[in-house]
C-alpha atoms as a PDB file:
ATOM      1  CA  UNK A   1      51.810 -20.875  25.361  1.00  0.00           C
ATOM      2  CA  UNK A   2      51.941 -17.418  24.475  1.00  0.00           C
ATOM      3  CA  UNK A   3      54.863 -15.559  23.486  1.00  0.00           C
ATOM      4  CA  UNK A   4      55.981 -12.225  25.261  1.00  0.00           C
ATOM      5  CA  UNK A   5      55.649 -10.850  21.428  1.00  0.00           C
ATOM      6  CA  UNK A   6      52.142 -11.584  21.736  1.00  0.00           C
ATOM      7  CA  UNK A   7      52.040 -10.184  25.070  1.00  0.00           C
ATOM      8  CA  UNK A   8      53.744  -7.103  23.868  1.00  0.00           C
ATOM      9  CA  UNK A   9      51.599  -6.250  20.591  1.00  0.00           C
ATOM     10  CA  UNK A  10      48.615  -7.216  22.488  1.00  0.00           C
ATOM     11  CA  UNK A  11      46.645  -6.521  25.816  1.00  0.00           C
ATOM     12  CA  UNK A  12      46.420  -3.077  25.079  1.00  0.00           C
ATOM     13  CA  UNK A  13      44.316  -2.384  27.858  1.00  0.00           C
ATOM     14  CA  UNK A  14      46.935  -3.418  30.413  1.00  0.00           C
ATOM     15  CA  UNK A  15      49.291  -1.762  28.597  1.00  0.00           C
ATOM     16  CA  UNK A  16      47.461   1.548  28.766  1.00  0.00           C
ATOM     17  CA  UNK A  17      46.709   1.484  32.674  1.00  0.00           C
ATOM     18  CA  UNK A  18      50.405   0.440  33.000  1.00  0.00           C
ATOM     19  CA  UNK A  19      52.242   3.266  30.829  1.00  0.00           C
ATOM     20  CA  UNK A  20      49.565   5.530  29.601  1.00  0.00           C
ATOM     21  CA  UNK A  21      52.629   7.714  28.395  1.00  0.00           C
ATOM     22  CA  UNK A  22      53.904   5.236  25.853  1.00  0.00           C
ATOM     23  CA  UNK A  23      52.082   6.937  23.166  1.00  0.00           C
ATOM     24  CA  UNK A  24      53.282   7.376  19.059  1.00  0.00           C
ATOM     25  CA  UNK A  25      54.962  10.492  19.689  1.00  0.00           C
ATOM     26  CA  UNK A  26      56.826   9.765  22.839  1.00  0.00           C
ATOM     27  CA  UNK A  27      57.876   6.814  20.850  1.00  0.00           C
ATOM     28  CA  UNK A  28      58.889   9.389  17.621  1.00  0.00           C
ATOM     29  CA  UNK A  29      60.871  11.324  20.021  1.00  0.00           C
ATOM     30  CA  UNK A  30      63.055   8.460  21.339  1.00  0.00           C
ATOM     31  CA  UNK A  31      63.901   7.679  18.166  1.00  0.00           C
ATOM     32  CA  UNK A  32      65.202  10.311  17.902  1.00  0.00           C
ATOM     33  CA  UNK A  33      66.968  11.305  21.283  1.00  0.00           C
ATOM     34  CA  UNK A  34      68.020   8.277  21.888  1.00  0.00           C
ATOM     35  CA  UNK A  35      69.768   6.906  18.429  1.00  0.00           C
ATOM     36  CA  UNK A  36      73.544   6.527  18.431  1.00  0.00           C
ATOM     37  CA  UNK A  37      74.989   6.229  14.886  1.00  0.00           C
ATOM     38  CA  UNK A  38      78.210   3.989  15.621  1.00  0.00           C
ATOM     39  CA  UNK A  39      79.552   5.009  12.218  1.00  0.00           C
ATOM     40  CA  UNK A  40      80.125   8.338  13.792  1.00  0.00           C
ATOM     41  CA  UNK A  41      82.175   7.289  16.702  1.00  0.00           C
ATOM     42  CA  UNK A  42      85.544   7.645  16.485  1.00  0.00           C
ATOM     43  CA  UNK A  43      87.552   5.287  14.538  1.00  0.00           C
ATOM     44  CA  UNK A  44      84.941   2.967  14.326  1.00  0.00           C
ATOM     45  CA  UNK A  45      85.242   0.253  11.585  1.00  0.00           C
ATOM     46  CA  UNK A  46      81.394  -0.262  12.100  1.00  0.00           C
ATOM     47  CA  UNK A  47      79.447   0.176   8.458  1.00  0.00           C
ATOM     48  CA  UNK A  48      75.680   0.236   7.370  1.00  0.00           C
ATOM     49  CA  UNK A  49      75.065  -2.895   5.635  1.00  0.00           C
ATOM     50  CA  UNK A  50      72.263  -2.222   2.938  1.00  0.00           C
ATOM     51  CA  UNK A  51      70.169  -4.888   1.450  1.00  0.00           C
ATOM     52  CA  UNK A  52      71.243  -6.420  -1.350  1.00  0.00           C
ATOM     53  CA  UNK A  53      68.767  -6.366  -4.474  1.00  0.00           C
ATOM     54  CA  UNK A  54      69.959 -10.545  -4.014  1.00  0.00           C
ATOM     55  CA  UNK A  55      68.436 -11.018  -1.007  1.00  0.00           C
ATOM     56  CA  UNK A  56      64.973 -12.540  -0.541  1.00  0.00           C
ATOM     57  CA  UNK A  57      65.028 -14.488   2.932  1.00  0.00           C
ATOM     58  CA  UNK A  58      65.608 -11.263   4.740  1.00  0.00           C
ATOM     59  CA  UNK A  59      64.239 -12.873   8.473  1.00  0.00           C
ATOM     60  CA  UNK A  60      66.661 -16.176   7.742  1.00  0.00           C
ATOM     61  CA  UNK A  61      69.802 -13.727   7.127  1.00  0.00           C
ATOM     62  CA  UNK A  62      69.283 -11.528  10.151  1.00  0.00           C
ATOM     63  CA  UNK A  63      69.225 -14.862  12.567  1.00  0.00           C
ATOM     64  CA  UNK A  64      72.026 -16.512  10.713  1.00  0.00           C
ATOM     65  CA  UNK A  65      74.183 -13.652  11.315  1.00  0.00           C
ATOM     66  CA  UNK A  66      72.994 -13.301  15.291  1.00  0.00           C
ATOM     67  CA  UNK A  67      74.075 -17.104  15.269  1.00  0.00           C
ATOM     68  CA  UNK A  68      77.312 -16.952  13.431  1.00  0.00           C
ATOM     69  CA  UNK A  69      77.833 -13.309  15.962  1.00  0.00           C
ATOM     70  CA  UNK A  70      76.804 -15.788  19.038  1.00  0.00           C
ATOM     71  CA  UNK A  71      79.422 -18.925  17.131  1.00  0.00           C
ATOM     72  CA  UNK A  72      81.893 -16.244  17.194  1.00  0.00           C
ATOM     73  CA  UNK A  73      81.870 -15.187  20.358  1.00  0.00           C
ATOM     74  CA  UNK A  74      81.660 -18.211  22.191  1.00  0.00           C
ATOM     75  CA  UNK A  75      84.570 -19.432  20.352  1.00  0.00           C
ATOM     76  CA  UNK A  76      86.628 -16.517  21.361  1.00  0.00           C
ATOM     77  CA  UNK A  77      87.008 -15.955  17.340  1.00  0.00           C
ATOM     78  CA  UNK A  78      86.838 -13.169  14.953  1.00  0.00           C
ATOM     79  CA  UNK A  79      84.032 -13.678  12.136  1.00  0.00           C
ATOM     80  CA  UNK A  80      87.251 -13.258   9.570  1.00  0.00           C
ATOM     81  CA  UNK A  81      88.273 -17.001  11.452  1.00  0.00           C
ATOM     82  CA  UNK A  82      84.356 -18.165  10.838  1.00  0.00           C
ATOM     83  CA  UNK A  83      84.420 -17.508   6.985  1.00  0.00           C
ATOM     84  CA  UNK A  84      86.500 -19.887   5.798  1.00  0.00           C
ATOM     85  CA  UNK A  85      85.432 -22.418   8.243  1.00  0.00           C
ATOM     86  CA  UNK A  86      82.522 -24.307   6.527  1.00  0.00           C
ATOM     87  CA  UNK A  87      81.800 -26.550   9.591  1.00  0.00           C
ATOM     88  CA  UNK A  88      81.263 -23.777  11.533  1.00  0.00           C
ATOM     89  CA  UNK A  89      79.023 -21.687   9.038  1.00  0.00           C
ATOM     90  CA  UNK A  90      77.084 -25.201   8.854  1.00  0.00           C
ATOM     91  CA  UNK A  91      77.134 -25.292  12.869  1.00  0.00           C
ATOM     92  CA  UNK A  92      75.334 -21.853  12.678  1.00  0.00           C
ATOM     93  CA  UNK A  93      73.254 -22.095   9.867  1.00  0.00           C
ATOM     94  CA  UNK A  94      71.952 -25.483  11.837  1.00  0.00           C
ATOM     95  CA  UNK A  95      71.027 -23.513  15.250  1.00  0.00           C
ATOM     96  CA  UNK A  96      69.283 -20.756  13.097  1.00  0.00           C
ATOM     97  CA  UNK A  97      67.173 -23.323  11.122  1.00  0.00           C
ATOM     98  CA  UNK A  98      66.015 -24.947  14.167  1.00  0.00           C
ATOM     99  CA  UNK A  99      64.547 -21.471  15.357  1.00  0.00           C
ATOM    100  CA  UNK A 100      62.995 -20.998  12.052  1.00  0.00           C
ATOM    101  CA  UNK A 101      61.301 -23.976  11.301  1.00  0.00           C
ATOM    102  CA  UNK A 102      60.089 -23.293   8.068  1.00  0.00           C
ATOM    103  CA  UNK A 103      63.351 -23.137   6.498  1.00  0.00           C
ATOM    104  CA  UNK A 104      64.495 -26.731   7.605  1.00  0.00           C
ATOM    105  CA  UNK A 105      64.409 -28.903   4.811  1.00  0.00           C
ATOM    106  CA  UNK A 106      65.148 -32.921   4.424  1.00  0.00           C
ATOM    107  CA  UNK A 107      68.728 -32.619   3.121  1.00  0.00           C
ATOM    108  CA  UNK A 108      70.342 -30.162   5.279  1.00  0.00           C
ATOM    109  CA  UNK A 109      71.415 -28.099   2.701  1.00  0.00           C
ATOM    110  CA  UNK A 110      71.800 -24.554   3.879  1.00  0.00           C
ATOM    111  CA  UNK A 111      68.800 -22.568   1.317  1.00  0.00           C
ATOM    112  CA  UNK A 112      70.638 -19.595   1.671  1.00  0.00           C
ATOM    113  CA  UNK A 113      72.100 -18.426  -1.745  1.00  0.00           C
ATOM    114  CA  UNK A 114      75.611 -16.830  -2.248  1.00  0.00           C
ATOM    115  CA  UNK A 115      74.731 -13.247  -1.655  1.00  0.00           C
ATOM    116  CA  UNK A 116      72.728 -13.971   1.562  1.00  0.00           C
ATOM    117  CA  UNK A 117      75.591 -16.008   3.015  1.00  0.00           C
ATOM    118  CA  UNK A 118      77.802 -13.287   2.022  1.00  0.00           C
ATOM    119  CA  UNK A 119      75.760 -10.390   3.846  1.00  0.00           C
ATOM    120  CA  UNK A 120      74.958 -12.350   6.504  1.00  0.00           C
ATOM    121  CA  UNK A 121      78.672 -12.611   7.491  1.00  0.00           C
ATOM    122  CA  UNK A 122      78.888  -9.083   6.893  1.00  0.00           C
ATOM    123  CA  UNK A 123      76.249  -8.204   9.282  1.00  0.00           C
ATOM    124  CA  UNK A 124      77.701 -10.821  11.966  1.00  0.00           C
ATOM    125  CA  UNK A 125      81.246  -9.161  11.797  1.00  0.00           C
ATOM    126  CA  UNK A 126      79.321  -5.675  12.887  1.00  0.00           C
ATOM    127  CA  UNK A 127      78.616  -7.601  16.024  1.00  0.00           C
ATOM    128  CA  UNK A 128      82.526  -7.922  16.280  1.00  0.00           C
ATOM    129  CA  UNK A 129      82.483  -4.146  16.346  1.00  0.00           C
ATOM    130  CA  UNK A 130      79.430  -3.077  18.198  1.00  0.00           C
ATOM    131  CA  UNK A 131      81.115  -5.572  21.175  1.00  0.00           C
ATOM    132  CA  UNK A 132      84.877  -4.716  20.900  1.00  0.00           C
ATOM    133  CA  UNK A 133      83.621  -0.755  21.341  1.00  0.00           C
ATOM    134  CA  UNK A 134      82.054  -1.613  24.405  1.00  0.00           C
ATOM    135  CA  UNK A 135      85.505  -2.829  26.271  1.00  0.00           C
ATOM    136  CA  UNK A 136      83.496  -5.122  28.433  1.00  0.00           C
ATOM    137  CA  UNK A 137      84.669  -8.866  29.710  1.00  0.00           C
ATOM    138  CA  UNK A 138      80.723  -9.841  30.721  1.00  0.00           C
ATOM    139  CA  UNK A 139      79.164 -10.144  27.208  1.00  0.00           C
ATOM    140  CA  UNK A 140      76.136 -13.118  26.939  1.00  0.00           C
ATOM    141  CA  UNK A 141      74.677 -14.127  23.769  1.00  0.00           C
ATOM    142  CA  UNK A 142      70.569 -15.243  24.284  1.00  0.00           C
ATOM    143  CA  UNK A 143      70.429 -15.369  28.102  1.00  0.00           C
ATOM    144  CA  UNK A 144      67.714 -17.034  29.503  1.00  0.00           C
ATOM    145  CA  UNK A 145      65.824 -15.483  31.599  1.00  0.00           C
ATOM    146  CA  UNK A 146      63.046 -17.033  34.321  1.00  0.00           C
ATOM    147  CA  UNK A 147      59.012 -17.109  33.070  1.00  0.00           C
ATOM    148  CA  UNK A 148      56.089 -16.417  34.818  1.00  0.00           C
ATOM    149  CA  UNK A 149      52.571 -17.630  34.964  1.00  0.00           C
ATOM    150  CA  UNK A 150      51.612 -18.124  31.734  1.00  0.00           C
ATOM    151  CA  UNK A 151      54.908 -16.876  30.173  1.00  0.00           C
ATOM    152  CA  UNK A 152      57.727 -19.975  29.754  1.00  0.00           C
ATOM    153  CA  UNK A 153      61.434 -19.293  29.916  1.00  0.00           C
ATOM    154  CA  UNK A 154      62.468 -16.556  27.109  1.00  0.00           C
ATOM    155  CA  UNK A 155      65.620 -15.515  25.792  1.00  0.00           C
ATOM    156  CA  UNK A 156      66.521 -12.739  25.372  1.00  0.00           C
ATOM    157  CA  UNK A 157      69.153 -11.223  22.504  1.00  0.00           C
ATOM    158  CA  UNK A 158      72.250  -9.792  23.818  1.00  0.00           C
ATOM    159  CA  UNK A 159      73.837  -8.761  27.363  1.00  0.00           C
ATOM    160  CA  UNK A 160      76.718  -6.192  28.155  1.00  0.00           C
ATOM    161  CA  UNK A 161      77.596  -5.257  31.283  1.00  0.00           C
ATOM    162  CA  UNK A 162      74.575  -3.884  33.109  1.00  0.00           C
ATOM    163  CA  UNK A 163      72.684  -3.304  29.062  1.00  0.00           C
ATOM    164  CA  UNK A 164      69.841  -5.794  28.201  1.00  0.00           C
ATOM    165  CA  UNK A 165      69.634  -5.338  24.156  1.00  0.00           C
ATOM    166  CA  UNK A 166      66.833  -6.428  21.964  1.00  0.00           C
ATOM    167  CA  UNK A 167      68.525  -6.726  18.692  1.00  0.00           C
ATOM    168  CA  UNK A 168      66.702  -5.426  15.420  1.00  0.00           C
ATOM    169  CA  UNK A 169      68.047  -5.997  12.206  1.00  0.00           C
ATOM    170  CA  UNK A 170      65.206  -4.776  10.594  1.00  0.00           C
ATOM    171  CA  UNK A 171      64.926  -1.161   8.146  1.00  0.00           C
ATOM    172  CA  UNK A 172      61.720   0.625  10.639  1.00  0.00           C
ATOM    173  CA  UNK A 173      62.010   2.442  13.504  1.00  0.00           C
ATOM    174  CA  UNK A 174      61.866   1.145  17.246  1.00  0.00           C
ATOM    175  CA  UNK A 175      58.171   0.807  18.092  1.00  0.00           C
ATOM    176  CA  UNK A 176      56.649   0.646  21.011  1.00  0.00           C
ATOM    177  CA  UNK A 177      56.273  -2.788  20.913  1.00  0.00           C
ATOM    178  CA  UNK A 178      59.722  -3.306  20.964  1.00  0.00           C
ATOM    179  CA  UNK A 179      60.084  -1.375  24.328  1.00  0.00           C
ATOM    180  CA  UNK A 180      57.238  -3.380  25.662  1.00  0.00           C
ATOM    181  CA  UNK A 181      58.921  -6.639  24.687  1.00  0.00           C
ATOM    182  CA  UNK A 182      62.126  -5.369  26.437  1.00  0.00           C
ATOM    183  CA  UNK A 183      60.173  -4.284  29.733  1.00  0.00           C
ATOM    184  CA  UNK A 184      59.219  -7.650  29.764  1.00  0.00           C
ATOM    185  CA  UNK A 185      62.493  -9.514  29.834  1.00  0.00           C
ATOM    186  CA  UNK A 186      63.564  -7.072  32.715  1.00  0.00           C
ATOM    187  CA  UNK A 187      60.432  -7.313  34.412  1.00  0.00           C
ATOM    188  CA  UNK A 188      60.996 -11.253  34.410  1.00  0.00           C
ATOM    189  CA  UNK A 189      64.475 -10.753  35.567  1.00  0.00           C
ATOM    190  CA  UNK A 190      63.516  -8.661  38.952  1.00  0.00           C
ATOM    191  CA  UNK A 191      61.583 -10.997  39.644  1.00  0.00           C
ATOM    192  CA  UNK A 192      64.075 -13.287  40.749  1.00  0.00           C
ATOM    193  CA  UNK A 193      65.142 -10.400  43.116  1.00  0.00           C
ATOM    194  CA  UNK A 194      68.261 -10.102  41.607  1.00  0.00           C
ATOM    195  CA  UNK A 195      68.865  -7.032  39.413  1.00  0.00           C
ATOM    196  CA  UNK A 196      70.843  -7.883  36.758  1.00  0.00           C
ATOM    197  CA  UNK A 197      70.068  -4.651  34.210  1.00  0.00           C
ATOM    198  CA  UNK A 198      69.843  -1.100  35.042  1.00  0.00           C
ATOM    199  CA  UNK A 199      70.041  -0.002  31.370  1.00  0.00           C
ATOM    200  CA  UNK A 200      68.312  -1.657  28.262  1.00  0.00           C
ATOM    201  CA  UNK A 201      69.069  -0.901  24.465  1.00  0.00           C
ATOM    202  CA  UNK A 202      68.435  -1.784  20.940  1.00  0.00           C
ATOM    203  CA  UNK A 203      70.828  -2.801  18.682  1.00  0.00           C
ATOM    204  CA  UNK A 204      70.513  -2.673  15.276  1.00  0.00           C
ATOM    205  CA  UNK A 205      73.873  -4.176  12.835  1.00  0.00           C
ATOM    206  CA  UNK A 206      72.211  -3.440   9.923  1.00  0.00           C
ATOM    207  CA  UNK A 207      71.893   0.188  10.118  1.00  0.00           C
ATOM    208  CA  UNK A 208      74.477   0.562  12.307  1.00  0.00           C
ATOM    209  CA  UNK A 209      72.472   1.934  15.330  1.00  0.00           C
ATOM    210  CA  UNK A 210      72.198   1.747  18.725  1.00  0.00           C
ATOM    211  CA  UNK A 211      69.958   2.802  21.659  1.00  0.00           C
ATOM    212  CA  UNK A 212      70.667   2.338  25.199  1.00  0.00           C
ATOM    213  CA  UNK A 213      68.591   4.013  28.266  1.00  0.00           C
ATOM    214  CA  UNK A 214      68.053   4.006  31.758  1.00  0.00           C
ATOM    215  CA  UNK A 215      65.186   1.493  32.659  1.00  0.00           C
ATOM    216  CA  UNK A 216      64.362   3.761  35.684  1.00  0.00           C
ATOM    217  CA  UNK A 217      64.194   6.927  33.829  1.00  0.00           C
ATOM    218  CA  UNK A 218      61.757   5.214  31.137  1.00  0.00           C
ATOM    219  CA  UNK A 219      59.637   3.582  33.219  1.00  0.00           C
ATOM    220  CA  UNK A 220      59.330   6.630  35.228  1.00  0.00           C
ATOM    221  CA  UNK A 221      58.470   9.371  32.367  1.00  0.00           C
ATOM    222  CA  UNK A 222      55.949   6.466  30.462  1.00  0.00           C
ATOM    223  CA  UNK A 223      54.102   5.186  33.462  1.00  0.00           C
ATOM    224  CA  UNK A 224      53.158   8.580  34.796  1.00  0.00           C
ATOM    225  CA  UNK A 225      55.925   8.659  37.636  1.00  0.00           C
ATOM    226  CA  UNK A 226      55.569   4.734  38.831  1.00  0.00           C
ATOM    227  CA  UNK A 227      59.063   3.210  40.519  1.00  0.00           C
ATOM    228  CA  UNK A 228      60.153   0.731  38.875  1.00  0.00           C
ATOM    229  CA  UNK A 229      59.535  -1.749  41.205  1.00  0.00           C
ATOM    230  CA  UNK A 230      55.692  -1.433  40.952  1.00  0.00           C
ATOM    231  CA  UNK A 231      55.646  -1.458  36.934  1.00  0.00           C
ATOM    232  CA  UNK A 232      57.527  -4.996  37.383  1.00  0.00           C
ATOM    233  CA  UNK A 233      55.167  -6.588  39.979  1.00  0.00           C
ATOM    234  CA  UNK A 234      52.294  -5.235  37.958  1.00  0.00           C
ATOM    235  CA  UNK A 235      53.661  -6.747  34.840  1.00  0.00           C
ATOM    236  CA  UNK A 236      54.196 -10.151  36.884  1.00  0.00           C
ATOM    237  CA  UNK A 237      50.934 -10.646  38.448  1.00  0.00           C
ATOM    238  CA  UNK A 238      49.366  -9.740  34.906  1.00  0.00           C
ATOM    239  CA  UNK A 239      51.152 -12.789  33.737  1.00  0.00           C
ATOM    240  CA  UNK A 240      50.384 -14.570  36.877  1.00  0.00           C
ATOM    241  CA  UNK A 241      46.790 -14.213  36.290  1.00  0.00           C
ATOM    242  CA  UNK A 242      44.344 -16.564  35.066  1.00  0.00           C
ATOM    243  CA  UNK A 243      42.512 -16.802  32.008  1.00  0.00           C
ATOM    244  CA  UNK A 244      44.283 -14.371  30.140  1.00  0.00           C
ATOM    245  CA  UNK A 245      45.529 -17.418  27.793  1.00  0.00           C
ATOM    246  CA  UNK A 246      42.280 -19.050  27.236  1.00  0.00           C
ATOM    247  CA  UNK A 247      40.416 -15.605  26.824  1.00  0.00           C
ATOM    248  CA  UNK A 248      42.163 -14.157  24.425  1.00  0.00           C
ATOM    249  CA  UNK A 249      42.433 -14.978  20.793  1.00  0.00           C
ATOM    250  CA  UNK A 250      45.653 -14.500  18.181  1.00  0.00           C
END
């Protein structure tokens, strides 16, 4: 099955006919209109969290500290209440490990060393922040979201309000990959005929960043003036179509 990942980094020739305007330097340009540097907010307690010269498994830490973030949350605790708890720092190290296979090992030890644990709680209690600052009650860790044709069920990262984010704890810049990957999920989501996100967003705990826009407006100014509602069926019957799978090699 492929992944909408895939889908998003490849098929560039549906991608073109569908948002011809997508191009490097509209993509330079929202990076740069769009960024919100939540250090700058008012009273923020939100903080850049640099890599540590300690820290080798940097794709294990950033999905240990989405997990201990999504722990957190759905425990209605604080990720001050998490640290000293080990059960629950096993409880989240054990979901992350199970998304990345290659780090499960025979023992169940957690392979993290001191300095990644430490940083990963660091960048889980930005979470803390980035949510409190939005003063919303309808916050969803990984929803699922519906698949179609050759595309199974996906999650996505994080939910608030009417704000889809795609979380990126990562050191680049948004690409447009990412923004494909996001159209996606939303895309998916119409589908069901219920309209769950008018704005999408990346988050980013780890540079302490965040970008949030109106799907409309995007769609609109990368497709070449196409309503929203036409970029989504277009990306659905793309999915729905056959032989892209088998055709297509990764």
């Amino acid at each position: 099955m492929i992944s909408e990942k895939n889908i998003a980094t490849n098929f560039k020739g549906f991608w073109n006919e569908c948002l011809p305007l997508l191009t490097p330097a509209f993509v330079r340009v929202f990076n740069e209109a769009s960024l919100d540097d939540l250090t700058e907010r008012p009273s923020t307690k939100i903080i850049r969290v640099p890599i540590s010269p300690y820290v080798e498994k940097h794709d294990l830490v950033a999905e240990f500290s989405f997990q201990l973030a999504k722990l957190a949350h759905e425990s209605s605790l604080w990720i001050d209440e998490i640290r000293p708890d080990k059960k629950k720092i096993k409880e989240a190290y054990d979901k992350t490990v199970s998304f990345l296979q290659r780090y499960k090992n025979d023992d169940g030890e957690i392979v993290l060393c001191e300095e990644e644990i430490n940083e990963s709680l660091l960048i889980a209690e930005q979470y803390d922040y980035f949510i409190d600052m939005q003063k919303s009650s309808e916050v969803e860790f990984s929803p699922a979201i519906c698949g179609a044709g050759f595309l199974g069920v996906c999650k996505a990262d994080l939910s608030i309000d009417d704000t889809l984010y795609e979380v990126k704890t990562v050191s680049r810049n948004i690409s447009g990959q990412d923004i494909k990957q996001l159209l996606i999920y939303l895309a998916l989501q119409f589908s069901t005929g219920q309209r769950r996100w008018t704005h999408a967003g990346f988050y980013n705990p780890r540079k302490a960043q965040c970008f949030r826009f109106s799907v409309d407006h995007l769609i609109f100014r990368t497709s070449g003036g196409k309503a929203t509602s036409e970029l989504f069926s277009d990306i659905i019957d793309f999915l729905g179509s056959r032989g892209v799978e088998l055709d297509t090699a990764f």
